[in-house]
Protein backbone atom coordinates (compact mmCIF):
# COMPACT_ATOMS: atom_id res chain seq x y z
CA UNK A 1 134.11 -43.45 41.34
CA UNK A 2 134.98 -47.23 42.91
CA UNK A 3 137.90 -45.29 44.80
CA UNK A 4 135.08 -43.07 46.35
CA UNK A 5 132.51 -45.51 47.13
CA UNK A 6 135.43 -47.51 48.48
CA UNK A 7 136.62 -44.63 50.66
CA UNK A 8 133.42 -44.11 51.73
CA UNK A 9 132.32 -47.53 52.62
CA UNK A 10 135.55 -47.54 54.94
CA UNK A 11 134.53 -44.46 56.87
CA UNK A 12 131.25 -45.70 57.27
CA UNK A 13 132.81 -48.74 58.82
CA UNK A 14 134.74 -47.26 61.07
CA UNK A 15 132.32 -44.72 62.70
CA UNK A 16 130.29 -47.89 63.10
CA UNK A 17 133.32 -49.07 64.78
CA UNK A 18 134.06 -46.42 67.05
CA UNK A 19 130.73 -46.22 68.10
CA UNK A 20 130.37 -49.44 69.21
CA UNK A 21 132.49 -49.38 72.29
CA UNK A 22 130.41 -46.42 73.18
CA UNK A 23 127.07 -48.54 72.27
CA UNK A 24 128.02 -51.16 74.88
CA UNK A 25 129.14 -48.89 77.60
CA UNK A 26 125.82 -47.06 77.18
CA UNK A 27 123.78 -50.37 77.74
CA UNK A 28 125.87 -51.90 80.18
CA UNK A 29 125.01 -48.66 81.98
CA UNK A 30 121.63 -48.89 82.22
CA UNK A 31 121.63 -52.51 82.75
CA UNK A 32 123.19 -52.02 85.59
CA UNK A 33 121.16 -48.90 86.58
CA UNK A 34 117.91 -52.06 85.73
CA UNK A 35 119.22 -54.57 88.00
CA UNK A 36 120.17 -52.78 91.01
CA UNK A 37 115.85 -51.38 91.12
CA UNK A 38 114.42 -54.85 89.89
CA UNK A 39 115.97 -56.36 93.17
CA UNK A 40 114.18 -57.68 96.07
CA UNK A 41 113.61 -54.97 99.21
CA UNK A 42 113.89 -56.85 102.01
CA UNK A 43 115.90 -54.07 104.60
CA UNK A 44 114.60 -51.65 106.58
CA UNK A 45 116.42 -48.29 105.57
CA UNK A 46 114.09 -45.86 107.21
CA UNK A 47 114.01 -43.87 110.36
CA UNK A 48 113.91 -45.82 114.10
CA UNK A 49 113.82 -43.19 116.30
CA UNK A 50 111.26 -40.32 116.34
CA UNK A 51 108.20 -38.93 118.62
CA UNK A 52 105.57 -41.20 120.11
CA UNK A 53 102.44 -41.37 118.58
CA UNK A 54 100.21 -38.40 119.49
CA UNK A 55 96.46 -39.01 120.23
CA UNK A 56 93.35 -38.33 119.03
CA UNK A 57 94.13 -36.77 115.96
CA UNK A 58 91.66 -35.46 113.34
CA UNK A 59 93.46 -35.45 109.85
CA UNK A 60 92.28 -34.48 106.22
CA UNK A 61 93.51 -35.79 103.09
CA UNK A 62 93.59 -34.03 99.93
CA UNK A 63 93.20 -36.56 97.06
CA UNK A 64 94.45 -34.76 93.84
CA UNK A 65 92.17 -37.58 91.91
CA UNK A 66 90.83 -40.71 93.19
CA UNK A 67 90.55 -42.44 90.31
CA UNK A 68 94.46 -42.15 89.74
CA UNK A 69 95.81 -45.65 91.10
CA UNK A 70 99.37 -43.97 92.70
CA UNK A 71 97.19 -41.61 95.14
CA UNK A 72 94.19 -44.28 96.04
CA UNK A 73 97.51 -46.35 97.52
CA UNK A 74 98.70 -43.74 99.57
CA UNK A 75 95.55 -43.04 100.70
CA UNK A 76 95.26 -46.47 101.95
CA UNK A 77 98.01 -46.27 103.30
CA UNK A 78 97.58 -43.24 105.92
CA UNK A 79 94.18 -44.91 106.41
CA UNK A 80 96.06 -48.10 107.74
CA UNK A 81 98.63 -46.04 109.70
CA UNK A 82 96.18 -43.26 111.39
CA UNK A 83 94.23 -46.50 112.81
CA UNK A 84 97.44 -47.98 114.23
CA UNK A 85 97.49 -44.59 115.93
CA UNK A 86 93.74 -44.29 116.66
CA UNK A 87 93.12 -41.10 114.81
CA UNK A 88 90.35 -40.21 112.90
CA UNK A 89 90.82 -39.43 108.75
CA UNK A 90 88.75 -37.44 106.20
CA UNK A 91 89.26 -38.29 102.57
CA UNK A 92 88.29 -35.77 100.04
CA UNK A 93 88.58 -36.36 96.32
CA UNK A 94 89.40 -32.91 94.46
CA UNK A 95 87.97 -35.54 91.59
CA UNK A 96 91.56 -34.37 89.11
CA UNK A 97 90.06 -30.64 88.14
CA UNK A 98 91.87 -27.68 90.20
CA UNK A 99 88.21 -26.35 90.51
CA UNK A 100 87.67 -29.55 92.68
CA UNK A 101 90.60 -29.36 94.25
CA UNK A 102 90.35 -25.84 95.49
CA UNK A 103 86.34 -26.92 96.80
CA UNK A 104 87.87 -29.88 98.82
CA UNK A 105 90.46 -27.27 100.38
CA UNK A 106 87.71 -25.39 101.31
CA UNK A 107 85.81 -28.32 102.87
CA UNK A 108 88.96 -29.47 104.40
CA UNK A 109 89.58 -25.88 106.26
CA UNK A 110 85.39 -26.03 107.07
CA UNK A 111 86.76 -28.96 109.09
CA UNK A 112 89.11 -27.66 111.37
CA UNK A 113 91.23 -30.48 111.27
CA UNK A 114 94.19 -30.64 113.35
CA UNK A 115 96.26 -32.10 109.94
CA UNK A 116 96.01 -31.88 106.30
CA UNK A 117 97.78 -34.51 103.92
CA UNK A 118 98.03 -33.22 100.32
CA UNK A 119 97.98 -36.27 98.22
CA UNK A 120 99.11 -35.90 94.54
CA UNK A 121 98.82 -32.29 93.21
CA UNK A 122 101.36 -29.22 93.18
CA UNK A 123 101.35 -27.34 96.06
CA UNK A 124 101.66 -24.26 94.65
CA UNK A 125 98.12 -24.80 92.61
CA UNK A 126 97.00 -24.21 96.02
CA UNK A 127 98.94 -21.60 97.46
CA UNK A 128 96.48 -19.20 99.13
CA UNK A 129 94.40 -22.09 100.78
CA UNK A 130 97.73 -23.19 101.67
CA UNK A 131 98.52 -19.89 103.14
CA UNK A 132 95.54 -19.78 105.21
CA UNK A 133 96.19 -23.25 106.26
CA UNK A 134 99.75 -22.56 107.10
CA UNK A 135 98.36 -19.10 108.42
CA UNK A 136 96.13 -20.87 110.92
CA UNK A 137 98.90 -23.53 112.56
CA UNK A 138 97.54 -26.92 110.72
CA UNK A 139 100.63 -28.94 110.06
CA UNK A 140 100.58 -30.03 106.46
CA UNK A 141 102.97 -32.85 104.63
CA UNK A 142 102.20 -33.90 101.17
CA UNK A 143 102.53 -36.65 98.63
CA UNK A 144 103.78 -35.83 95.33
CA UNK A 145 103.44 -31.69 95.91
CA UNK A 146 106.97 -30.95 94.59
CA UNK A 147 109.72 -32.50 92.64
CA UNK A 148 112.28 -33.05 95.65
CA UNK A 149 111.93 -34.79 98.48
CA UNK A 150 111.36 -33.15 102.22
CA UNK A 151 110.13 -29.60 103.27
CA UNK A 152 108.42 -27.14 100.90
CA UNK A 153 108.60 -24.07 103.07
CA UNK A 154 107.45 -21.85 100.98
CA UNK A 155 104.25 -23.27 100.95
CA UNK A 156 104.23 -24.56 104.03
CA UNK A 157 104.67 -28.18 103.71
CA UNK A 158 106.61 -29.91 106.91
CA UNK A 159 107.59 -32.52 103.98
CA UNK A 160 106.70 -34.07 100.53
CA UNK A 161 107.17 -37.92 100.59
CA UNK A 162 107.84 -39.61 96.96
CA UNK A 163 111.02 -41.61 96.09
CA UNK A 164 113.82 -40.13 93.85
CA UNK A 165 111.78 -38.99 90.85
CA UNK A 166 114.62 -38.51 88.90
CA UNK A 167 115.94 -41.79 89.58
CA UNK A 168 112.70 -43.48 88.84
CA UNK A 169 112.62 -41.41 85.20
CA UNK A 170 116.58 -42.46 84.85
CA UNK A 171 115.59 -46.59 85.67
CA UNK A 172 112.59 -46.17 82.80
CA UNK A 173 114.50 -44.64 80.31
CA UNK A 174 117.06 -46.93 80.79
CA UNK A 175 115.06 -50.06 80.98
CA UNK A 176 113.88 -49.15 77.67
CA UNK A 177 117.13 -48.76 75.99
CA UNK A 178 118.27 -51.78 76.89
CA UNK A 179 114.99 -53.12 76.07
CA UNK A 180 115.67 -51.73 72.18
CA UNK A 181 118.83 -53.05 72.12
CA UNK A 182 120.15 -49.11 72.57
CA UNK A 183 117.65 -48.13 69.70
CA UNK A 184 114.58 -47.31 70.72
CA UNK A 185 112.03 -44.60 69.36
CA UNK A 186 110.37 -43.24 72.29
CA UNK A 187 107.49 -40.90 72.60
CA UNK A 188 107.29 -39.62 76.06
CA UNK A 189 103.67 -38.70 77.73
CA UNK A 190 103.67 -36.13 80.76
CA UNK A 191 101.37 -33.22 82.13
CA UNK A 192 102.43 -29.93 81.99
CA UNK A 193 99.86 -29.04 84.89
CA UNK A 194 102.90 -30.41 87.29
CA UNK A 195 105.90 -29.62 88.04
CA UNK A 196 107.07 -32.88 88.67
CA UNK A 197 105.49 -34.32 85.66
CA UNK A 198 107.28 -32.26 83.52
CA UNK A 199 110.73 -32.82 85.73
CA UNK A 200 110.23 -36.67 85.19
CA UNK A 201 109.66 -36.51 81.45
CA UNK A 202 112.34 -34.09 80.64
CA UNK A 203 114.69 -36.50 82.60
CA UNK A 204 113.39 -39.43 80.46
CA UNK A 205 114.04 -36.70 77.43
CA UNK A 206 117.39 -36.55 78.16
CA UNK A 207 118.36 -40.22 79.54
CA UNK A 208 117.36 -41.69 76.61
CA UNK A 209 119.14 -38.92 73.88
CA UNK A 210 122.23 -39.04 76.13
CA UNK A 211 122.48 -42.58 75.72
CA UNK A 212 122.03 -42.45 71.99
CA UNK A 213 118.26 -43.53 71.59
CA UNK A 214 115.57 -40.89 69.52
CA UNK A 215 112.92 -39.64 71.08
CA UNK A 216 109.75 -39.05 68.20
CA UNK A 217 107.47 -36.92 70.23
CA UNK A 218 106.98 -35.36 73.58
CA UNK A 219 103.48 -35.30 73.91
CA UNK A 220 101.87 -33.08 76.55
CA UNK A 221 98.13 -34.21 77.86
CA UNK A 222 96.22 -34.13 81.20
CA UNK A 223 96.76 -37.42 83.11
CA UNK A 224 92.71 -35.87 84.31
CA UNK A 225 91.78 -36.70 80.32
CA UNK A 226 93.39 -39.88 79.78
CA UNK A 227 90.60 -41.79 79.40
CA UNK A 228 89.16 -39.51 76.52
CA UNK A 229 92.14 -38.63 74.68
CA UNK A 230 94.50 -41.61 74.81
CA UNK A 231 91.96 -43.65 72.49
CA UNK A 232 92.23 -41.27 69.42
CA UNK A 233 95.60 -40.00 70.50
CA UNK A 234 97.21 -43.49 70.70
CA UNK A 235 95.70 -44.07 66.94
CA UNK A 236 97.17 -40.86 65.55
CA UNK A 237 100.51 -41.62 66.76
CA UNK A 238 100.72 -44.93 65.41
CA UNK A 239 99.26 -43.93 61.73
CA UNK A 240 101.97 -40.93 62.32
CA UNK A 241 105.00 -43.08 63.41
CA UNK A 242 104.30 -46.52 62.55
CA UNK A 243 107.21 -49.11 63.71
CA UNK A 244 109.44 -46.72 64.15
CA UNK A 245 107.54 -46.02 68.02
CA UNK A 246 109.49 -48.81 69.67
CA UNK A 247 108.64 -48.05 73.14
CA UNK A 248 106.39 -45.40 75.33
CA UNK A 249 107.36 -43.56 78.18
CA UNK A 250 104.65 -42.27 80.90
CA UNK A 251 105.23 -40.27 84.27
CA UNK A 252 102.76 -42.61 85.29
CA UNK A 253 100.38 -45.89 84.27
CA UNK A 254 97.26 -43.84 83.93
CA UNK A 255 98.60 -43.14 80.21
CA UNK A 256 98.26 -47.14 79.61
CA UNK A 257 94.97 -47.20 81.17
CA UNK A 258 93.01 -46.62 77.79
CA UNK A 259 95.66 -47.40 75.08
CA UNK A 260 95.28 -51.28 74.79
CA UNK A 261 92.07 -51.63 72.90
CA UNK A 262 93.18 -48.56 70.00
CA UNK A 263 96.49 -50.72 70.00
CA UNK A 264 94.64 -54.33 69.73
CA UNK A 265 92.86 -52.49 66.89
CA UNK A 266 95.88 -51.78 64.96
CA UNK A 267 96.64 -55.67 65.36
CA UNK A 268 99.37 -55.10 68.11
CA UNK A 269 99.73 -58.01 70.16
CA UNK A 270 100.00 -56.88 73.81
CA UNK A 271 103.30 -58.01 73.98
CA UNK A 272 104.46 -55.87 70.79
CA UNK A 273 105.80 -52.44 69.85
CA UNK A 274 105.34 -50.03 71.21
CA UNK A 275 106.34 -51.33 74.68
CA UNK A 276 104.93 -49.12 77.61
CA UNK A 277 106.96 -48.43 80.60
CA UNK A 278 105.89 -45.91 83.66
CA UNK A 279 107.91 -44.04 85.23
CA UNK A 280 105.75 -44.51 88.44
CA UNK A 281 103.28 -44.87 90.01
CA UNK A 282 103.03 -49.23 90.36
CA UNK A 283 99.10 -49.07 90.23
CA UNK A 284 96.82 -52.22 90.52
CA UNK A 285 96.20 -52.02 86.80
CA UNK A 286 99.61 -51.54 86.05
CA UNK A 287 100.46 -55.23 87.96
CA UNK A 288 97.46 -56.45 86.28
CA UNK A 289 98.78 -55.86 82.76
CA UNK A 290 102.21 -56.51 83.38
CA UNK A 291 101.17 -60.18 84.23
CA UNK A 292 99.42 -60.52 81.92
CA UNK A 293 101.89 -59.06 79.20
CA UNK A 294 99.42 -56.98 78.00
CA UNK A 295 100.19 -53.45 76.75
CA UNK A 296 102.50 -52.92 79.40
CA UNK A 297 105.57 -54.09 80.39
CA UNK A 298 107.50 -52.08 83.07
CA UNK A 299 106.37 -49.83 85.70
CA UNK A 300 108.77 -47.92 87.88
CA UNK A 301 106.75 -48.76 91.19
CA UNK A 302 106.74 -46.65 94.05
CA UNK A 303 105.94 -48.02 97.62
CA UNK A 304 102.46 -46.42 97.92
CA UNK A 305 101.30 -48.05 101.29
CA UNK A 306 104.52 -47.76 102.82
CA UNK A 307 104.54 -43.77 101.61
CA UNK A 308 101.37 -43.53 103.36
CA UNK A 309 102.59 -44.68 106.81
CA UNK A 310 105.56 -42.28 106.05
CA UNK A 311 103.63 -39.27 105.97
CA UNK A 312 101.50 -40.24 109.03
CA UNK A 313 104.69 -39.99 110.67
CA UNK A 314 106.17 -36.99 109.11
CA UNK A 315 102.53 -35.48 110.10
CA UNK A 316 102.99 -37.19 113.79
CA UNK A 317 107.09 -35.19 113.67
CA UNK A 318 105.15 -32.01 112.79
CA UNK A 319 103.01 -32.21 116.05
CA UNK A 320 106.01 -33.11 118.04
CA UNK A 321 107.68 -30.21 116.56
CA UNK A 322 110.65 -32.30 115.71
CA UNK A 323 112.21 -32.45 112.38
CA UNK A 324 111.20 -34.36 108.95
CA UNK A 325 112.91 -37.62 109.35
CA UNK A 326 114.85 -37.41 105.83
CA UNK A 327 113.79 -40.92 104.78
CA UNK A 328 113.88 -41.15 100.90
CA UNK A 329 111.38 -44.26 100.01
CA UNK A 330 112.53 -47.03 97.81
CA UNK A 331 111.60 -47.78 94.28
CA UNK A 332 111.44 -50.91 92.32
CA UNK A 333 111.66 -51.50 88.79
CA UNK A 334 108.64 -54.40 88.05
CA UNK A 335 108.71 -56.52 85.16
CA UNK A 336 107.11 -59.69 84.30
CA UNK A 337 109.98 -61.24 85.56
CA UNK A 338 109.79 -60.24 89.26
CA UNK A 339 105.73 -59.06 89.29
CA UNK A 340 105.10 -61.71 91.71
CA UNK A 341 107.77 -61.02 94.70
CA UNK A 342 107.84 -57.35 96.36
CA UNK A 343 103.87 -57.86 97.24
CA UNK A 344 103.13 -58.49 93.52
CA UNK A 345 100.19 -60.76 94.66
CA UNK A 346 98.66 -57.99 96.28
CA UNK A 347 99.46 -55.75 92.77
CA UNK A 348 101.22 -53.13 94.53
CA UNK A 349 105.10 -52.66 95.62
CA UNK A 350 104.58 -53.54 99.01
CA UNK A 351 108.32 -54.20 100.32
CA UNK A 352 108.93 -56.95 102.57
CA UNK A 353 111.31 -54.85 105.03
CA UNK A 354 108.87 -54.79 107.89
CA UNK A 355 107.93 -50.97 107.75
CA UNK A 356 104.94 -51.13 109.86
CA UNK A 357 106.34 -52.95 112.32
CA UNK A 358 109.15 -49.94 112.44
CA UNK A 359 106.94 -47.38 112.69
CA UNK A 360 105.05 -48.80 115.41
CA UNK A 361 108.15 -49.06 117.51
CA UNK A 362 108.55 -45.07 116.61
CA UNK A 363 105.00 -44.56 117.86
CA UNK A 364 105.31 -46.69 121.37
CA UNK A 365 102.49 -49.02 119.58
């Protein structure tokens, strides 16, 4: 019997050996993977050359939900850019139901306008308003319509602007790894009512399992209903996993937006476990918590204002009739550690690589 427990106690020991090589490779990985998105973004990487600004443009934008933080940024953002151009924009908020969303395409066609943004829904939702659009010659680019970045032709999209969403799902699984110390117990939060929701939480799914971490649950709910089933849901999940939820993981902050005050009722401090981390979209109320270490502590930011003056000129390219311009937008990894630079004072990723500037010199402004 002591021979046996003895053999056994050795094999334990060395599987615990072996696997420690593998252990550090895994977090020096996404260390690395950390580091190289928390850095500053102070270079221009985007397009220089391109069409002059056309004029007098009437464009529509087609806010999947205003209340979401990721599209109200872009939507700023083409605001900012259509007045450096002098057109005129129409905002309509299909208010996060695809009942509203199909009125506002409606309105929007009522309109006549000469370009229609979609901002932050699938395209294919859509499709036979799109097909009319598309149909009647209105140039259409889109935020967040499709998992990959640049044309959607089968819906008619001249190109979808949003940074490397598998990257920024790869950079939040990671950071939470190496957060855990390479064991973390994640429960992942997505939407199945997108397709790139679901693409960013599967690749969180599989980051963290390849790298050795457990993931407890993969919960679907609308990101539309987050403010009337996080509450409860949050609850259930901790009476259901207790400590061993080390860390969340979001497709975006909207999740976090209702879960402090069910955690502070638990007694979780809003620096404890579990640790929230987005994988996009760097909302105001994402900054706002992550400064304040309070039941968040990474977003995986995406340049919203920046990706607003982007698809003013992939919309300005479409009138030309000249090609998408192939520029993938940069993300940033924000932590309380770096909140501040990157336009954290304005609580948005607002890089400091002189973007308008650039796209003025496109235009001829």
């Amino acid at each position: 019997m002591k021979r046996r427990t003895l053999l056994q106690a050795t094999v334990a020991t060395v599987a615990v050996m072996l696997s420690m090589p593998a252990l550090a490779d895994s977090m020096a990985d996404a260390k690395a993977v950390v580091e190289k998105y928390a850095s500053k973004v102070s270079a221009w990487d985007g397009p220089t050359s391109g069409p002059k600004g056309a004029a007098g443009k009437n464009i529509v934008i087609l806010a999947g939900d205003m209340k979401n933080g990721g599209i109200l940024g872009v939507v700023n953002g083409v605001q900012e850019a259509a007045g450096a151009l002098g057109w005129t924009v129409k905002a309509l908020d299909g208010a996060g139901s695809i009942g509203g969303r199909t009125a506002a395409f409606g309105q929007a066609m009522a309109l006549k306008p000469d370009g229609i943004i979609i901002n932050g829904f699938d395209a294919v939702e859509q499709k036979p308003a799109m097909e009319a659009a598309k149909a009647a010659g209105i140039p259409m680019v889109s935020w967040h319509a499709a998992s990959a970045v640049g044309p959607v032709p089968e819906v008619g999209v001249f190109a979808n602007v949003t940074t490397d969403a598998m990257e920024v799902s790869k950079s939040a699984a990671d950071w939470a790894f190496a957060d855990a110390a390479g064991k973390p117990g994640v429960i992942i939060f997505t939407d199945s009512t997108y397709a790139i929701a679901i693409a960013k939480a599967d690749r969180m799914k599989k980051e963290i399992e390849d790298l050795g971490g457990t993931v407890l649950e993969y919960v679907d709910t609308p990101i539309a209903e987050t403010s009337q089933r996080m509450p409860q849901l949050t609850t259930s999940l901790l009476q259901k996993y207790g400590a061993k939820w080390t860390h969340s993981l979001a497709i975006n902050d909207l999740y976090y937006d209702f879960m402090g005050p069910s955690l502070a009722s638990a007694g979780i401090a809003g620096d404890g476990k579990p640790v929230n981390v987005a994988a996009g979209d760097g909302s105001e109320s994402a900054y706002q918590r992550i400064r304040a270490k309070q039941f968040q502590a990474v977003t995986v930011a995406e340049p919203l204002n920046l990706q607003g003056w982007q698809l003013v000129d992939e919309l300005n390219r479409a009138f030309a009739k000249a090609p998408w311009s192939g520029y993938v937008s940069p993300l940033h990894v924000v932590t309380s550690e770096n909140v501040e630079f990157d336009g954290g004072p304005k609580n948005s990723f607002d890089p400091d690589n002189g973007y308008r500037d650039q796209y003025k010199k496109i235009w001829g402004k």
